[in-house]
N, C-alpha and C. Protein backbone atom coordinates (compact mmCIF):
# COMPACT_ATOMS: atom_id res chain seq x y z
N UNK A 1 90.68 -45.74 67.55
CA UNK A 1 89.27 -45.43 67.42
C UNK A 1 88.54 -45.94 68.66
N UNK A 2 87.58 -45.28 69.58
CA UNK A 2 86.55 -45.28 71.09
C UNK A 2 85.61 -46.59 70.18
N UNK A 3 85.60 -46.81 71.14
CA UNK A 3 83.95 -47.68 70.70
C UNK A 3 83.07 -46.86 71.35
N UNK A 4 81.94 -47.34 70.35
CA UNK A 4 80.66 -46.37 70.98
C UNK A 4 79.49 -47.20 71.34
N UNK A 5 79.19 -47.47 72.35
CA UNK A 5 77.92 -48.13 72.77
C UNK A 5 77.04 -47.35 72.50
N UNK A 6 75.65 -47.97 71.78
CA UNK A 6 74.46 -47.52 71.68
C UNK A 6 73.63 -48.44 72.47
N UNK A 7 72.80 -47.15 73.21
CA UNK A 7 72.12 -48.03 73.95
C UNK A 7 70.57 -47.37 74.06
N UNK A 8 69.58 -48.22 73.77
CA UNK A 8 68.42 -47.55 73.91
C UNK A 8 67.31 -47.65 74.93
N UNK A 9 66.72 -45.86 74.70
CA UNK A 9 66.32 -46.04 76.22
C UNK A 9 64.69 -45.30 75.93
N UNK A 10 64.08 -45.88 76.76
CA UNK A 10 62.55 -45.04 77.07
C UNK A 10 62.59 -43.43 77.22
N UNK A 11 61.37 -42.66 76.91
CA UNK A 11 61.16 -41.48 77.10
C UNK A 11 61.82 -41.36 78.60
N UNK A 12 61.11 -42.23 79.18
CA UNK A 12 60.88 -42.32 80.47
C UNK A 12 62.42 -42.08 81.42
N UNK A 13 63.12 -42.46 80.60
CA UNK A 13 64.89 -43.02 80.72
C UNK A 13 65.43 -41.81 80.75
N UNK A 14 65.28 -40.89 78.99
CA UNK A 14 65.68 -39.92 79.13
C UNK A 14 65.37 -38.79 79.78
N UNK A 15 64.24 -39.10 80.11
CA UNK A 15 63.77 -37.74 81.27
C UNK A 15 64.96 -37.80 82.76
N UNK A 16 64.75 -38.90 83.40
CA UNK A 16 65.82 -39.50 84.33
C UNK A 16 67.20 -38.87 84.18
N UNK A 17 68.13 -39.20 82.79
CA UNK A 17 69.00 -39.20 82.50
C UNK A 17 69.38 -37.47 82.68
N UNK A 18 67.96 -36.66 81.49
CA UNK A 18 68.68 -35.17 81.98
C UNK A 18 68.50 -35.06 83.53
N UNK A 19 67.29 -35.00 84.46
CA UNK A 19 67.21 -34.49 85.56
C UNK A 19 68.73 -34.91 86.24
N UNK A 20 69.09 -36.02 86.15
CA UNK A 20 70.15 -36.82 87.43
C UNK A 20 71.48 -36.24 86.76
N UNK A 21 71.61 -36.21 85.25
CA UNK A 21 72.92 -35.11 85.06
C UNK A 21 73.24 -33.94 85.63
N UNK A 22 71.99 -33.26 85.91
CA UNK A 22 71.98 -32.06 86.51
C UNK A 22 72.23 -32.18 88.37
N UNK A 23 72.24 -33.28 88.36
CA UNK A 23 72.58 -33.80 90.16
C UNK A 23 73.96 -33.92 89.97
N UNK A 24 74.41 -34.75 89.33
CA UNK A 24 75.39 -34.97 89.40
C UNK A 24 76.55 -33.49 88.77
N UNK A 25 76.23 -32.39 88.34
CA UNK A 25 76.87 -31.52 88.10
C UNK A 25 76.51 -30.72 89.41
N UNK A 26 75.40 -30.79 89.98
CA UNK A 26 75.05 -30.10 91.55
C UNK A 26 74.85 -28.73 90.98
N UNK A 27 73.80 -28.75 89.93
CA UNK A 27 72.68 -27.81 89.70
C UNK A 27 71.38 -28.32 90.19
N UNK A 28 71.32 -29.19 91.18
CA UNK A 28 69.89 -29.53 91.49
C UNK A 28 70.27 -31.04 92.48
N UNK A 29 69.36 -30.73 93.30
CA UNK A 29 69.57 -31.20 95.02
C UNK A 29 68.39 -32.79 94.69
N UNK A 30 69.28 -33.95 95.59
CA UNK A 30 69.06 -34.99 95.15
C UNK A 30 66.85 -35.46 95.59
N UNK A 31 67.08 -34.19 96.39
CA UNK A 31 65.51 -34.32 97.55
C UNK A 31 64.68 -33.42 96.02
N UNK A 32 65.14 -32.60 95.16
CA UNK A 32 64.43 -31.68 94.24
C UNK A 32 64.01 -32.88 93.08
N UNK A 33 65.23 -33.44 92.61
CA UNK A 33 65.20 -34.35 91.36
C UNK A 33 64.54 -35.31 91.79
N UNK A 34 64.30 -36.17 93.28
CA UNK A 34 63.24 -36.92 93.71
C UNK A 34 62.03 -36.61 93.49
N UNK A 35 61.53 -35.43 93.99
CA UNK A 35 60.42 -34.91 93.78
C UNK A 35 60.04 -34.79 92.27
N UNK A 36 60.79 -34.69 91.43
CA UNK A 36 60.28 -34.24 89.93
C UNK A 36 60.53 -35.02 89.41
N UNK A 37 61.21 -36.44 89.44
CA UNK A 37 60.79 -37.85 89.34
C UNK A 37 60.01 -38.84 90.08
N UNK A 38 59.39 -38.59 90.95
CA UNK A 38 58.40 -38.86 91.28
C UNK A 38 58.79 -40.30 92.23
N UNK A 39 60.26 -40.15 92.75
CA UNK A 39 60.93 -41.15 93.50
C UNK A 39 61.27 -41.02 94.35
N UNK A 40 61.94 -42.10 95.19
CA UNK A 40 62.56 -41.76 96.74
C UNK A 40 64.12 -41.33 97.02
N UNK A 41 64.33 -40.29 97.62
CA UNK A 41 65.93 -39.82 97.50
C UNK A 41 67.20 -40.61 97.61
N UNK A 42 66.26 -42.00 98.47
CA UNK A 42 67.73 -43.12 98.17
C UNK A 42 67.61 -43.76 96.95
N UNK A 43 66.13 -43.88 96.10
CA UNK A 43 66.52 -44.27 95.07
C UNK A 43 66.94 -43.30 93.90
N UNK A 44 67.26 -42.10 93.63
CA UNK A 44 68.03 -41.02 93.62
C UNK A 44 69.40 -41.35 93.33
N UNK A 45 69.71 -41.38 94.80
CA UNK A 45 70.85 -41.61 95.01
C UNK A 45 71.77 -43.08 94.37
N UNK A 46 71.03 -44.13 94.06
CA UNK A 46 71.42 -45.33 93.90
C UNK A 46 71.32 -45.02 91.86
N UNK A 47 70.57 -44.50 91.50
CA UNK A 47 70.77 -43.95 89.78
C UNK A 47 71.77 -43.00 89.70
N UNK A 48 72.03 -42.48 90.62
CA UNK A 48 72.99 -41.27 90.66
C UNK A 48 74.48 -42.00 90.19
N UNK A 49 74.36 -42.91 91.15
CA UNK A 49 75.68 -43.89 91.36
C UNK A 49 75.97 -44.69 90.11
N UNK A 50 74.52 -45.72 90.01
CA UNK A 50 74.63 -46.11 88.39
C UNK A 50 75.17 -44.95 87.49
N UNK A 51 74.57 -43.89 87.18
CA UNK A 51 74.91 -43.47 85.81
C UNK A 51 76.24 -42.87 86.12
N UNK A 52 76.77 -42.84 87.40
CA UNK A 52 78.41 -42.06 87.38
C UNK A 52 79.85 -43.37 86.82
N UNK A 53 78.69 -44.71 87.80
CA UNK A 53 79.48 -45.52 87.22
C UNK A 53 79.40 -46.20 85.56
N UNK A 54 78.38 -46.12 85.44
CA UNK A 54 78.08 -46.94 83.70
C UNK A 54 77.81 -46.10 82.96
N UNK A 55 77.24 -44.25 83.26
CA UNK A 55 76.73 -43.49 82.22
C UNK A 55 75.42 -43.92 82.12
N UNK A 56 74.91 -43.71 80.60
CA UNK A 56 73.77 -44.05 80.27
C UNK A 56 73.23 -45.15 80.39
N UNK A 57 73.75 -46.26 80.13
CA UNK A 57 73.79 -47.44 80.08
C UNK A 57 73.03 -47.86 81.72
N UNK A 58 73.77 -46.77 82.51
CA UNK A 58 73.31 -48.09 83.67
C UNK A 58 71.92 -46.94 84.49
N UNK A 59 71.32 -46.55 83.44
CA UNK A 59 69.44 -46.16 83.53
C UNK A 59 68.69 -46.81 82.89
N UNK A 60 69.43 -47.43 81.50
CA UNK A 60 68.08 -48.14 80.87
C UNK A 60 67.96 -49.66 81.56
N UNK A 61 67.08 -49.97 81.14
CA UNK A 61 66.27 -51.02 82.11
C UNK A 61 67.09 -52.44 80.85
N UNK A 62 67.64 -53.49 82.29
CA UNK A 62 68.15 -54.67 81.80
C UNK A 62 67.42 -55.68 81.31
N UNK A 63 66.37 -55.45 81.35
CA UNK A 63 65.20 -56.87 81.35
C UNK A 63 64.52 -56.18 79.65
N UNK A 64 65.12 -55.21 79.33
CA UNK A 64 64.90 -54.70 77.60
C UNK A 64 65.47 -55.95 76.61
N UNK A 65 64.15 -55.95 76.00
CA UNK A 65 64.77 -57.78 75.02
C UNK A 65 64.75 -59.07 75.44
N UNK A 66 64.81 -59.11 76.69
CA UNK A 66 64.49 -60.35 77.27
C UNK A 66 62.91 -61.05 76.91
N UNK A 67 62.42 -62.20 77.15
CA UNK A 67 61.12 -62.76 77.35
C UNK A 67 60.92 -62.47 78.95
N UNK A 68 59.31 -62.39 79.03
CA UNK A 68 59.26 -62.12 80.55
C UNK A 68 58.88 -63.49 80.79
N UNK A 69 59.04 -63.36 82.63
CA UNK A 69 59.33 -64.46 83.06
C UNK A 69 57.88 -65.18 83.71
N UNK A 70 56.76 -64.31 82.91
CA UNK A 70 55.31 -65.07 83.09
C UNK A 70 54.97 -65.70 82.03
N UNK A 71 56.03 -65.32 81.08
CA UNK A 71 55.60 -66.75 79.59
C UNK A 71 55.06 -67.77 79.39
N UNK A 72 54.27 -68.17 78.97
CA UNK A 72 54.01 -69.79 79.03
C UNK A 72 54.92 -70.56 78.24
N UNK A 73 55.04 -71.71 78.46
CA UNK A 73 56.16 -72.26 77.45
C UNK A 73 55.76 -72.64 76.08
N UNK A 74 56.66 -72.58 75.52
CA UNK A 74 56.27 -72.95 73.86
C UNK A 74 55.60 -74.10 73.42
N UNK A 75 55.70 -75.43 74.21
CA UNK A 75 54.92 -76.70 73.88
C UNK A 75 53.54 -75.78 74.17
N UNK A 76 53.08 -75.49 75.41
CA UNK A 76 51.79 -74.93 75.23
C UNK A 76 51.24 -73.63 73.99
N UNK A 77 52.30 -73.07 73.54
CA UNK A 77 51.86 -71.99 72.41
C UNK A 77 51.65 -73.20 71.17
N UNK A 78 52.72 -74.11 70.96
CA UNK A 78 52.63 -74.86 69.97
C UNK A 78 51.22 -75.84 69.82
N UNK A 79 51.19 -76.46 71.04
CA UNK A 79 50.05 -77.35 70.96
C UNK A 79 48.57 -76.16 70.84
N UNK A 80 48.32 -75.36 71.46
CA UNK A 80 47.39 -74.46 71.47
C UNK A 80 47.23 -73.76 69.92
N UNK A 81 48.17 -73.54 69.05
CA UNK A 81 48.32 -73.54 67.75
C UNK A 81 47.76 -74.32 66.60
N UNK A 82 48.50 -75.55 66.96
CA UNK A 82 48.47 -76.65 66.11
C UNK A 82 46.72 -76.89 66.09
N UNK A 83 46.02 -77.33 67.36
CA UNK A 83 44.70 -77.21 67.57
C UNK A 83 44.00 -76.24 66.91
N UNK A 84 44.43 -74.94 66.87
CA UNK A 84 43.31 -73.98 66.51
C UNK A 84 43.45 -73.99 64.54
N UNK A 85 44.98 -74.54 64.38
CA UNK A 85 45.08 -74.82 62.86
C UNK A 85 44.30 -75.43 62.27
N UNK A 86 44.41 -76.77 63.07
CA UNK A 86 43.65 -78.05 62.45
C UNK A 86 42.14 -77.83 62.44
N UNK A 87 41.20 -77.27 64.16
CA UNK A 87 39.85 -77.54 64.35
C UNK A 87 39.03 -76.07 63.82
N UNK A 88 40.08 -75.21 64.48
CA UNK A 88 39.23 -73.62 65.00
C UNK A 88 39.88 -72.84 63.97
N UNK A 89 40.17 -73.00 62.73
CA UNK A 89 40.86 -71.85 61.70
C UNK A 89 40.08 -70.62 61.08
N UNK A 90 38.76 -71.25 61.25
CA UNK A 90 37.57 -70.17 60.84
C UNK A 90 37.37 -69.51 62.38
N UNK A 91 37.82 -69.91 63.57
CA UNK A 91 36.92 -68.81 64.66
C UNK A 91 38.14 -67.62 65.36
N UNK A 92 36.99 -66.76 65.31
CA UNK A 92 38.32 -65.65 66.17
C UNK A 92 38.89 -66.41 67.08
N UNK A 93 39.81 -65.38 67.92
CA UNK A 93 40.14 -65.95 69.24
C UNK A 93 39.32 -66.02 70.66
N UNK A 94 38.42 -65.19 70.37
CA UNK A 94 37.15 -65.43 71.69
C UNK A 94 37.08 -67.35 71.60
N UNK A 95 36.32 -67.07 70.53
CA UNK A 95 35.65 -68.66 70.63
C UNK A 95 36.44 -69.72 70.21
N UNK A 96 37.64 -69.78 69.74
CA UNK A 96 38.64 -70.46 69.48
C UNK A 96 39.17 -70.69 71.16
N UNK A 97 39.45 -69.90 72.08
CA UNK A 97 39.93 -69.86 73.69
C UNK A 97 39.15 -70.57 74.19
N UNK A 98 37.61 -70.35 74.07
CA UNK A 98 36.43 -71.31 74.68
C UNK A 98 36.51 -72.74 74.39
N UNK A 99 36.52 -72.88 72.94
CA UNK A 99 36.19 -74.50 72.87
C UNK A 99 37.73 -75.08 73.26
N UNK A 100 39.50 -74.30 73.24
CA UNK A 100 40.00 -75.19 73.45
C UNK A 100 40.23 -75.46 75.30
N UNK A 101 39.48 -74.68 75.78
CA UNK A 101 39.35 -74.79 77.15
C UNK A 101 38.38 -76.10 77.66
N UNK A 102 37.42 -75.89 76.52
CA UNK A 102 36.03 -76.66 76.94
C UNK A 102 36.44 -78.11 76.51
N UNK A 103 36.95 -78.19 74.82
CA UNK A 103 37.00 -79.40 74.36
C UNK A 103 38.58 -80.24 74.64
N UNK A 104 39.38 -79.09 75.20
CA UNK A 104 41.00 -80.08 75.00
C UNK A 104 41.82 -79.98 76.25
N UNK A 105 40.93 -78.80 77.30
CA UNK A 105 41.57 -78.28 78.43
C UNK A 105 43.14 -77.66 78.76
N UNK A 106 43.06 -76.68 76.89
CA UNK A 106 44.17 -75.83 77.20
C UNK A 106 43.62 -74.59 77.67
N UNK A 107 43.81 -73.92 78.80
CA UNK A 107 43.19 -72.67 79.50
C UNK A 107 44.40 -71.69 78.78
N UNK A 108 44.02 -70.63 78.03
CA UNK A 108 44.62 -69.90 77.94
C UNK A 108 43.82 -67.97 77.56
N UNK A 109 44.26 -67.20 77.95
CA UNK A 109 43.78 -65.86 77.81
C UNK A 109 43.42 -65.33 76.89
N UNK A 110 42.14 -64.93 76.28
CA UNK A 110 41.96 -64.32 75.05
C UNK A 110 43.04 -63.78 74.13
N UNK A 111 43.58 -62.47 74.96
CA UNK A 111 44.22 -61.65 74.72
C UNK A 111 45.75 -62.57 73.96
N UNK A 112 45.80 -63.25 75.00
CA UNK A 112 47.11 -64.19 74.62
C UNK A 112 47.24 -65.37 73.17
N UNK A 113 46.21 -65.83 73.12
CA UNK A 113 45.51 -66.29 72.27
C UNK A 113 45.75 -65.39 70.51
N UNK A 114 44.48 -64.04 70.82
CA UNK A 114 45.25 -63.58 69.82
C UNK A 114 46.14 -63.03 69.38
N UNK A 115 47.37 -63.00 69.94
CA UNK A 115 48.62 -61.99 69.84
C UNK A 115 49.06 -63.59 69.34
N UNK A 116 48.77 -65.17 69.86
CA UNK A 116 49.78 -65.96 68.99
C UNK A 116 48.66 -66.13 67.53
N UNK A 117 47.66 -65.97 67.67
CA UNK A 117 47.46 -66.11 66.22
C UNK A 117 47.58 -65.33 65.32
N UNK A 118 47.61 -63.85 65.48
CA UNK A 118 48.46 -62.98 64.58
C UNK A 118 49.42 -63.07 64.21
N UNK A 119 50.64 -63.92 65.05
CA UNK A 119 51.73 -64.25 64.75
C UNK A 119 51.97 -65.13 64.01
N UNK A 120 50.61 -65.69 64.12
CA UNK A 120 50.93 -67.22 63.10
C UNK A 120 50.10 -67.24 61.99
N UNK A 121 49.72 -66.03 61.59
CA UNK A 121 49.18 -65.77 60.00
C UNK A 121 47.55 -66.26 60.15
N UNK A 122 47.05 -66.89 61.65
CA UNK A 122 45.42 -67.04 61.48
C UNK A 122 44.44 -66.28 61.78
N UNK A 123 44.76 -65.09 62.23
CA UNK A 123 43.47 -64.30 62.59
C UNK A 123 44.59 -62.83 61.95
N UNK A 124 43.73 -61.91 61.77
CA UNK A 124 43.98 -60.43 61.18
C UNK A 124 43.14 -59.29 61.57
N UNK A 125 44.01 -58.32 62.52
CA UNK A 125 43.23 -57.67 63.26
C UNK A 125 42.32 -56.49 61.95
N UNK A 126 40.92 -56.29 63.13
CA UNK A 126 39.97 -55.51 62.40
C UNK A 126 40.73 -54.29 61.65
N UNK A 127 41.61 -53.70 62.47
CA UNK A 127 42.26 -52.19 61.59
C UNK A 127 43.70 -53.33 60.45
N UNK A 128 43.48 -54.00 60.34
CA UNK A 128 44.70 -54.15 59.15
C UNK A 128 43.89 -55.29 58.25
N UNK A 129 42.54 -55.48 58.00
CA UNK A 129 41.68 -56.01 57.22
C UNK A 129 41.45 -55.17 55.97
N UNK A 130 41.51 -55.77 55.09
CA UNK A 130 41.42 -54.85 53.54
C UNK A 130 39.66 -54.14 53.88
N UNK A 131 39.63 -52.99 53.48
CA UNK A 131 38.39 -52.48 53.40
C UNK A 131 37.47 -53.01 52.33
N UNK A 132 35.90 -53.51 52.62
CA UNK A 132 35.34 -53.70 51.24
C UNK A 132 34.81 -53.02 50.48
N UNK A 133 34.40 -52.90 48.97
CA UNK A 133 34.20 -51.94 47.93
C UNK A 133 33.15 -51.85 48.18
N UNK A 134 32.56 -50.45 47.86
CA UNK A 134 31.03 -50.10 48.24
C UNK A 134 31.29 -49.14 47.04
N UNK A 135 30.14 -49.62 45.74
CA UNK A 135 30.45 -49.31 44.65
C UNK A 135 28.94 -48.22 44.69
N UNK A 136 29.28 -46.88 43.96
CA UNK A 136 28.60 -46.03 44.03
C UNK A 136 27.35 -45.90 43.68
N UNK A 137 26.17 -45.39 44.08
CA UNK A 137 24.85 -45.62 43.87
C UNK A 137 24.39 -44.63 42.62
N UNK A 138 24.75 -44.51 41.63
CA UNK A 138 24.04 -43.58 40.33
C UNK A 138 23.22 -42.65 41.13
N UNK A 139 22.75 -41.15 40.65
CA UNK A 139 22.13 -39.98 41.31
C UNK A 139 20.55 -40.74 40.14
N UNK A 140 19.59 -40.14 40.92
CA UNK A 140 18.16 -40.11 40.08
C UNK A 140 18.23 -39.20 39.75
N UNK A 141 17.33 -38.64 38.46
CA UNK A 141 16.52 -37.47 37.62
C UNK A 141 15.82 -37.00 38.75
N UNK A 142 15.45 -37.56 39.61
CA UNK A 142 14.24 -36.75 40.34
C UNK A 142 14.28 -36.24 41.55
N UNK A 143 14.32 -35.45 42.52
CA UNK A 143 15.06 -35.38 43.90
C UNK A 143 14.68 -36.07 44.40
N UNK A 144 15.13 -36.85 45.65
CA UNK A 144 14.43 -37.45 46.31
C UNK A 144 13.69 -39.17 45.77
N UNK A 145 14.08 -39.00 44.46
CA UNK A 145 13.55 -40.41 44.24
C UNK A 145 14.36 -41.48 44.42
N UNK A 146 13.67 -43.25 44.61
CA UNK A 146 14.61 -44.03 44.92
C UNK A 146 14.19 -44.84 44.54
N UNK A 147 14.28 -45.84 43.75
CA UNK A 147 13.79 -47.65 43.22
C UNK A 147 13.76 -48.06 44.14
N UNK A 148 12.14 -48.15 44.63
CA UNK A 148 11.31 -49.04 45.46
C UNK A 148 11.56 -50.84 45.00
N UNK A 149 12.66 -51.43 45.45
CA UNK A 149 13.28 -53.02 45.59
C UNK A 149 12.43 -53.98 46.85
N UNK A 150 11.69 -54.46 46.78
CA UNK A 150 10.83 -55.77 47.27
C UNK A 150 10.65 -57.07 47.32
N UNK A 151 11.50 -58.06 47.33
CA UNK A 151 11.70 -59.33 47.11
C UNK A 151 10.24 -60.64 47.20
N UNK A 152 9.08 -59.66 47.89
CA UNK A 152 8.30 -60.88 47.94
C UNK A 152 6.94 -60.52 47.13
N UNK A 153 6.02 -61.17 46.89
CA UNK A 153 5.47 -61.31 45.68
C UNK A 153 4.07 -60.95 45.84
N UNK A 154 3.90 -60.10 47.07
CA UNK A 154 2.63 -59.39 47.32
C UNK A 154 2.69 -58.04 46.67
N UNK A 155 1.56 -56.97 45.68
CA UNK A 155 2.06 -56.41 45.22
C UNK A 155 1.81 -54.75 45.90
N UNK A 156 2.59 -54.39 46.69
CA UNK A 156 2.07 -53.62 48.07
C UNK A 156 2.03 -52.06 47.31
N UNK A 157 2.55 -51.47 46.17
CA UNK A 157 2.49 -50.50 45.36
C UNK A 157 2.01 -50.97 44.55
């Protein structure tokens, strides 16, 4: 029994993959498939080579699954956490980023901010918030009529 590598790849991959098959069968010239990938003919030529030597495998991109290598490290996700647990559990991440910049001098990016507090069960983005009930208003007898509601104690009708 073959083993079968599965390997997964971007739209982007498989577009690559048919055009450069078709190079490599020499239905289509390495200067044509440049042009309609939107690349340079030696780099062409250097995928050409990958996929004759690895197949599919050697188009999709190696750094798939990895952490990137602008990460901050985890003591800073942790401590930046732990803080917003304990002080900032009621504030989004705007103002949760501000005060721990202002009050503890962890600098860190909004954006970054809330992608770890989603992760950590404290903030919940606006589209995955339960909707609230807006319970239906009874029709009047009369067209157009509406219970005139006034809270203060001048009697203006």
């Amino acid at each position: 029994m073959a083993w079968v590598e599965t390997v997964t790849m971007s739209r982007k991959e498989l577009d690559r993959l048919e055009v450069l098959g078709r190079v490599l069968e020499r239905r289509l010239t390495q200067r044509r498939a440049a042009e309609q990938l939107g690349l340079t003919e030696r780099q062409v030529r250097r995928l050409c080579r990958a996929l004759a030597q690895h197949g599919a495998a050697g188009l999709a991109s190696r750094k798939r699954g990895r952490a990137s290598n602008r990460r901050l490290p985890a003591a800073v996700r942790d401590g930046a956490l732990t803080l917003v647990r304990s002080r900032y559990a009621d504030f989004g991440p705007t103002l949760a980023g501000e005060k721990l910049a202002e009050q503890h001098g962890v600098v860190v990016s909004t954006e970054t901010l809330r992608q770890w507090m989603i992760a950590g069960g404290l903030w919940v983005p606006r589209a995955q918030r339960p909707c609230g009930v807006h319970p239906p208003r009874h029709r009047r007898a009369c067209f157009g009529e509406l219970v005139q509601i006034d809270g203060c104690e001048h009697a203006w009708f």
